[in-house]
PDB file of N, CA and C in Angstrom:
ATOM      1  N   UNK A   1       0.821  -1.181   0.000  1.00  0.00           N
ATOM      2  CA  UNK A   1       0.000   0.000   0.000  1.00  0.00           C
ATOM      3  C   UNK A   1       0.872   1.254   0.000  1.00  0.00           C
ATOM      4  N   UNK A   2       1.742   1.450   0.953  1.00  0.00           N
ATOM      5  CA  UNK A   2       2.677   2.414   0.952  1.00  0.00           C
ATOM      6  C   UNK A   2       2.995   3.049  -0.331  1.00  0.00           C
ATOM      7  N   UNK A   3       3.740   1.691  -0.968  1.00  0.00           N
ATOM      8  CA  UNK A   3       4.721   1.796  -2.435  1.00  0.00           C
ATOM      9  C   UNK A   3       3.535   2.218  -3.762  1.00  0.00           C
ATOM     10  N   UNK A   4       2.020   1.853  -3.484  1.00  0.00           N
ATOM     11  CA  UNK A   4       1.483   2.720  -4.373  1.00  0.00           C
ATOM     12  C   UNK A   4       0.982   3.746  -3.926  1.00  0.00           C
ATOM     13  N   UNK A   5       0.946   4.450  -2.653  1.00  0.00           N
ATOM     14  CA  UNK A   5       0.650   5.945  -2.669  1.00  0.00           C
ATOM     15  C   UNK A   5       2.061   6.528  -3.088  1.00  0.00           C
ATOM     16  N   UNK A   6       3.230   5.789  -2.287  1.00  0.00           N
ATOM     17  CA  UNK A   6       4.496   6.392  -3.157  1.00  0.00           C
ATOM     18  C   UNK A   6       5.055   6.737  -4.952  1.00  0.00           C
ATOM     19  N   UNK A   7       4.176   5.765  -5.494  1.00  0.00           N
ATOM     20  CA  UNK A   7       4.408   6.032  -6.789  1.00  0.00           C
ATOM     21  C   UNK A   7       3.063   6.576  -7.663  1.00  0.00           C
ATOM     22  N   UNK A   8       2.155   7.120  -6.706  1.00  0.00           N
ATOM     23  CA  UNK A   8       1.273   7.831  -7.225  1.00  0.00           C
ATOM     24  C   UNK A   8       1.278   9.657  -7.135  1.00  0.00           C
ATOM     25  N   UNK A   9       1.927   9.982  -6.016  1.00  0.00           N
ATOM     26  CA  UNK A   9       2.236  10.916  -5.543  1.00  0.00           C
ATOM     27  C   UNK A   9       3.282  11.639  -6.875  1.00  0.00           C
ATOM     28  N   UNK A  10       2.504  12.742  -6.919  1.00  0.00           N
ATOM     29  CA  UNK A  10       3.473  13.638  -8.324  1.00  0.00           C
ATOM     30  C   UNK A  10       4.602  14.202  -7.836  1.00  0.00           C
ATOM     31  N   UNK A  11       5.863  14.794  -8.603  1.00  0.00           N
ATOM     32  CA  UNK A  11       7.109  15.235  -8.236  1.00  0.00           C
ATOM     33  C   UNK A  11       7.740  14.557  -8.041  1.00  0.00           C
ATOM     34  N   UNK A  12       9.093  15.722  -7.926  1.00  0.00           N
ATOM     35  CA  UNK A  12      10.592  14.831  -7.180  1.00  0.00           C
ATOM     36  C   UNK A  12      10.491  14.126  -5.989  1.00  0.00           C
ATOM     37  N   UNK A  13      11.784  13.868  -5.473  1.00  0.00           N
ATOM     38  CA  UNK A  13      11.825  13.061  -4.350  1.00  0.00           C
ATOM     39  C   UNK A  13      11.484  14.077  -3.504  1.00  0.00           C
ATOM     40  N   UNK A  14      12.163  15.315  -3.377  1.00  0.00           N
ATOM     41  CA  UNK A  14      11.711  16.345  -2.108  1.00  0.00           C
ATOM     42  C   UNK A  14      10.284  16.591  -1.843  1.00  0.00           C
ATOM     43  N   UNK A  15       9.566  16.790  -3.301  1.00  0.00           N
ATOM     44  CA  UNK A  15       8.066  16.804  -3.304  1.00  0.00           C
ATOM     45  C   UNK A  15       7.724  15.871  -2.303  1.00  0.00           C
ATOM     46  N   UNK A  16       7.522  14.366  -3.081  1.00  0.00           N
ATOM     47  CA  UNK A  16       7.349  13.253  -2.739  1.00  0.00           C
ATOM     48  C   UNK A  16       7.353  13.341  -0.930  1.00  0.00           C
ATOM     49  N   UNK A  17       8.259  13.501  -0.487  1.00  0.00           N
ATOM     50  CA  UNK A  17       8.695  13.343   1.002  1.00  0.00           C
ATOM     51  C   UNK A  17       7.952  14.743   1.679  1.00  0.00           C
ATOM     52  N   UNK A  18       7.909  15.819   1.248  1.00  0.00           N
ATOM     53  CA  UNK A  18       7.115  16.569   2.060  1.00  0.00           C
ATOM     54  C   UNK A  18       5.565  16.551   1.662  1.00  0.00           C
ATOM     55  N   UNK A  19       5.306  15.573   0.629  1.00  0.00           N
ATOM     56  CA  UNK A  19       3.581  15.073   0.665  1.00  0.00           C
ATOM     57  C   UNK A  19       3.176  13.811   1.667  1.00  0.00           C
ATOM     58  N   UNK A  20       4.670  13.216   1.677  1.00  0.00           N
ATOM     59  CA  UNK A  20       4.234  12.113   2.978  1.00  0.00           C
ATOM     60  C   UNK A  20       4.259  12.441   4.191  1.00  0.00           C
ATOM     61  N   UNK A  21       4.504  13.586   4.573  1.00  0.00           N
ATOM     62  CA  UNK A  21       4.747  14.081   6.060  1.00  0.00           C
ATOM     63  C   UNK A  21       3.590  15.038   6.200  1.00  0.00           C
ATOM     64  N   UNK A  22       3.358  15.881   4.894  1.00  0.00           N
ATOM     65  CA  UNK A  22       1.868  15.871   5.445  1.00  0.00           C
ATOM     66  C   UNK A  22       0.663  15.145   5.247  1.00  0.00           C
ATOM     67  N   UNK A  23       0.662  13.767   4.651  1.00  0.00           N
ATOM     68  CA  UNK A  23      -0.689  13.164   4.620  1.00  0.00           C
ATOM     69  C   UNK A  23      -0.154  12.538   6.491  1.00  0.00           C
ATOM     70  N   UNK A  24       1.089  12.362   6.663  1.00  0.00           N
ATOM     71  CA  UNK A  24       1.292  11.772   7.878  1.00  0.00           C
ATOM     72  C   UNK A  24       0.384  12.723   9.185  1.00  0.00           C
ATOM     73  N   UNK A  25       0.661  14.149   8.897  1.00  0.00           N
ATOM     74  CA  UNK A  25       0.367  15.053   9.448  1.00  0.00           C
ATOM     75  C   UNK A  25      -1.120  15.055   9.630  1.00  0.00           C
ATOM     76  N   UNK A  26      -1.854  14.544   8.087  1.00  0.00           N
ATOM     77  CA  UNK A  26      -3.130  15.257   8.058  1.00  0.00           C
ATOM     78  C   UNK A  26      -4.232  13.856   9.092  1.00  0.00           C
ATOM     79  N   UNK A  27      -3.105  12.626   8.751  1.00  0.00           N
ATOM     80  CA  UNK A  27      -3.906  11.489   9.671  1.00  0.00           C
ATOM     81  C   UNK A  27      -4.450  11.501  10.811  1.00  0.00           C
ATOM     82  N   UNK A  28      -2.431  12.416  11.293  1.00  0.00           N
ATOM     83  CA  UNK A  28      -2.407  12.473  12.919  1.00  0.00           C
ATOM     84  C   UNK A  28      -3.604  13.270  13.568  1.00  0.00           C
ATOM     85  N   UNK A  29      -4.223  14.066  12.535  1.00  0.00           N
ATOM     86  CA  UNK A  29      -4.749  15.430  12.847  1.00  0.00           C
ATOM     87  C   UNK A  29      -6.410  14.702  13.050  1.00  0.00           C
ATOM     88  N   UNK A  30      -6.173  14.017  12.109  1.00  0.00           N
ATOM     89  CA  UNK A  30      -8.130  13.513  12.123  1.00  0.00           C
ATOM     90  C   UNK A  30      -8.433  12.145  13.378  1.00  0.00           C
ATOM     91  N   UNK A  31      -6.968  11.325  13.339  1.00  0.00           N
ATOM     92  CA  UNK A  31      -7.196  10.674  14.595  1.00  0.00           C
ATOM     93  C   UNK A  31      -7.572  11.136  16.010  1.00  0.00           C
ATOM     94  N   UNK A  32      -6.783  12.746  15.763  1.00  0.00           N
ATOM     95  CA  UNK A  32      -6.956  13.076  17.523  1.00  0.00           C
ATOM     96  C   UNK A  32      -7.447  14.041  17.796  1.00  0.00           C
ATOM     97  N   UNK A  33      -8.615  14.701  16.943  1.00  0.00           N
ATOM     98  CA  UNK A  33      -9.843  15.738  16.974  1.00  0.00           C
ATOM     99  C   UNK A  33     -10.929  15.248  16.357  1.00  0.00           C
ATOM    100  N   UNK A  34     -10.944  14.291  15.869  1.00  0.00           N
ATOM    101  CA  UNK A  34     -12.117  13.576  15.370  1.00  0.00           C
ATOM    102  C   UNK A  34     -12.712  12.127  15.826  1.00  0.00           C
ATOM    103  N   UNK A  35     -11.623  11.077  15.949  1.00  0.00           N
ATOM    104  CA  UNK A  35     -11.676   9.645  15.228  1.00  0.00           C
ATOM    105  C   UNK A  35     -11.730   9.265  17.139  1.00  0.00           C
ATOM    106  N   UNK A  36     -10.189   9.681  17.929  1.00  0.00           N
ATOM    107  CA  UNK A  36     -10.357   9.487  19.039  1.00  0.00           C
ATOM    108  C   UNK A  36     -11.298   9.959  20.586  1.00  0.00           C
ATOM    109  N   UNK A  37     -11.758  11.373  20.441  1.00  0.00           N
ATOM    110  CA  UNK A  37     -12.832  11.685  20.956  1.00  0.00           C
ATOM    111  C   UNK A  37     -14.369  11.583  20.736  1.00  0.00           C
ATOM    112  N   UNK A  38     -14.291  10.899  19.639  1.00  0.00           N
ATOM    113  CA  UNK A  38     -15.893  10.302  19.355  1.00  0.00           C
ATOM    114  C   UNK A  38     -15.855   8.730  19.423  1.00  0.00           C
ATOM    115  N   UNK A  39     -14.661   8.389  19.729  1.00  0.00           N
ATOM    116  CA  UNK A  39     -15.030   6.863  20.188  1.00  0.00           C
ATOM    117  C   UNK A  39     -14.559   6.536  21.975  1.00  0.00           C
ATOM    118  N   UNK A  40     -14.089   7.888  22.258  1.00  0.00           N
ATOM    119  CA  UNK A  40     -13.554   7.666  24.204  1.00  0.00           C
ATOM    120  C   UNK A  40     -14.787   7.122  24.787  1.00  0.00           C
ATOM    121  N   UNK A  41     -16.098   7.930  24.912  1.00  0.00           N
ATOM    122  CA  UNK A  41     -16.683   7.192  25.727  1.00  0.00           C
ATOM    123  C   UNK A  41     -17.557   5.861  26.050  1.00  0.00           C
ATOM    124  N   UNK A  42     -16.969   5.377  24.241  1.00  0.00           N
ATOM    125  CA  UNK A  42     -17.346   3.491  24.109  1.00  0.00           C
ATOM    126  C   UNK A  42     -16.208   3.285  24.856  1.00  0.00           C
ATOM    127  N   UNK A  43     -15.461   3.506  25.124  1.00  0.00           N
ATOM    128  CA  UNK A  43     -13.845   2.729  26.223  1.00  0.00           C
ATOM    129  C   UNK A  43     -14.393   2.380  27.238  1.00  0.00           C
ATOM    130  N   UNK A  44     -14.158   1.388  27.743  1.00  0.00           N
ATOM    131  CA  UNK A  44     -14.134   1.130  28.981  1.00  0.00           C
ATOM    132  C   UNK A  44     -13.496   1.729  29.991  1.00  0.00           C
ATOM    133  N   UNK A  45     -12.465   2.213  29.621  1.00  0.00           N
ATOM    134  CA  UNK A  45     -11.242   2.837  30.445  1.00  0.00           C
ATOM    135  C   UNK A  45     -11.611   3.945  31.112  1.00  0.00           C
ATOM    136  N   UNK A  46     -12.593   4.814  30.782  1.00  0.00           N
ATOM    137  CA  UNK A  46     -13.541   5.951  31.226  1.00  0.00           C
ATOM    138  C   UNK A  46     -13.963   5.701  33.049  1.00  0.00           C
ATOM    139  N   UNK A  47     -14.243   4.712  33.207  1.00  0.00           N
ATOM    140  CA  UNK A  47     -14.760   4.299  34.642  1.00  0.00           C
ATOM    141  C   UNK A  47     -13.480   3.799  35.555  1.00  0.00           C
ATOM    142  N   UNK A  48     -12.571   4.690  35.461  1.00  0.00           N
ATOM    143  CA  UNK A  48     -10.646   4.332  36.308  1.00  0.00           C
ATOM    144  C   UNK A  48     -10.948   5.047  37.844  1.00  0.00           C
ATOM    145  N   UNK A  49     -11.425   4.595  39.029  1.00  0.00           N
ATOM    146  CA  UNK A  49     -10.803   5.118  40.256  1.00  0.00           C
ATOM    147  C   UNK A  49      -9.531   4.579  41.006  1.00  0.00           C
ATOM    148  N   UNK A  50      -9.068   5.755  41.476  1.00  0.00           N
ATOM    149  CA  UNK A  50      -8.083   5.503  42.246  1.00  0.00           C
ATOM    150  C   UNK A  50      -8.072   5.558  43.781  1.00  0.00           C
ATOM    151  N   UNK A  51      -7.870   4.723  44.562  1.00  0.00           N
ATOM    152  CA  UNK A  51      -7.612   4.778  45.767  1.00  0.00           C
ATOM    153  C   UNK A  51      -6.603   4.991  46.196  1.00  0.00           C
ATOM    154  N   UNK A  52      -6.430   6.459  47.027  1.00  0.00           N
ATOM    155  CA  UNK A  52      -5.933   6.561  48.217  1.00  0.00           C
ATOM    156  C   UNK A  52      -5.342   6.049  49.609  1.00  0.00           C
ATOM    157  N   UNK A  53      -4.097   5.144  49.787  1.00  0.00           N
ATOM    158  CA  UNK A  53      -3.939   4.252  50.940  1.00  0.00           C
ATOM    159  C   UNK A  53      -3.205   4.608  51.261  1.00  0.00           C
TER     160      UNK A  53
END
């Protein structure tokens, strides 16, 4: 999968490499304002107390 967004992607190599850092960018961006706060409160992990001893 990689090697065909890599050889689909137009331009040089410099192109090339600063289009993969921002689709890297644009992933990071939708995982953690979109993708991960609309699925937190299916987690289980939500209901964590801690005791005090």
């Amino acid at each position: 999968m990689y090697v065909w967004i890599w050889r689909h992607l137009p331009g040089v190599l410099a192109l090339k490499v600063f289009q993969v850092l921002l689709l890297v960018a644009a992933v990071c961006a939708l995982l953690l304002f979109v993708v991960f706060p609309w699925i937190e409160p299916h987690l289980p992990i939500s209901q964590v107390t801690v005791d005090n001893q």
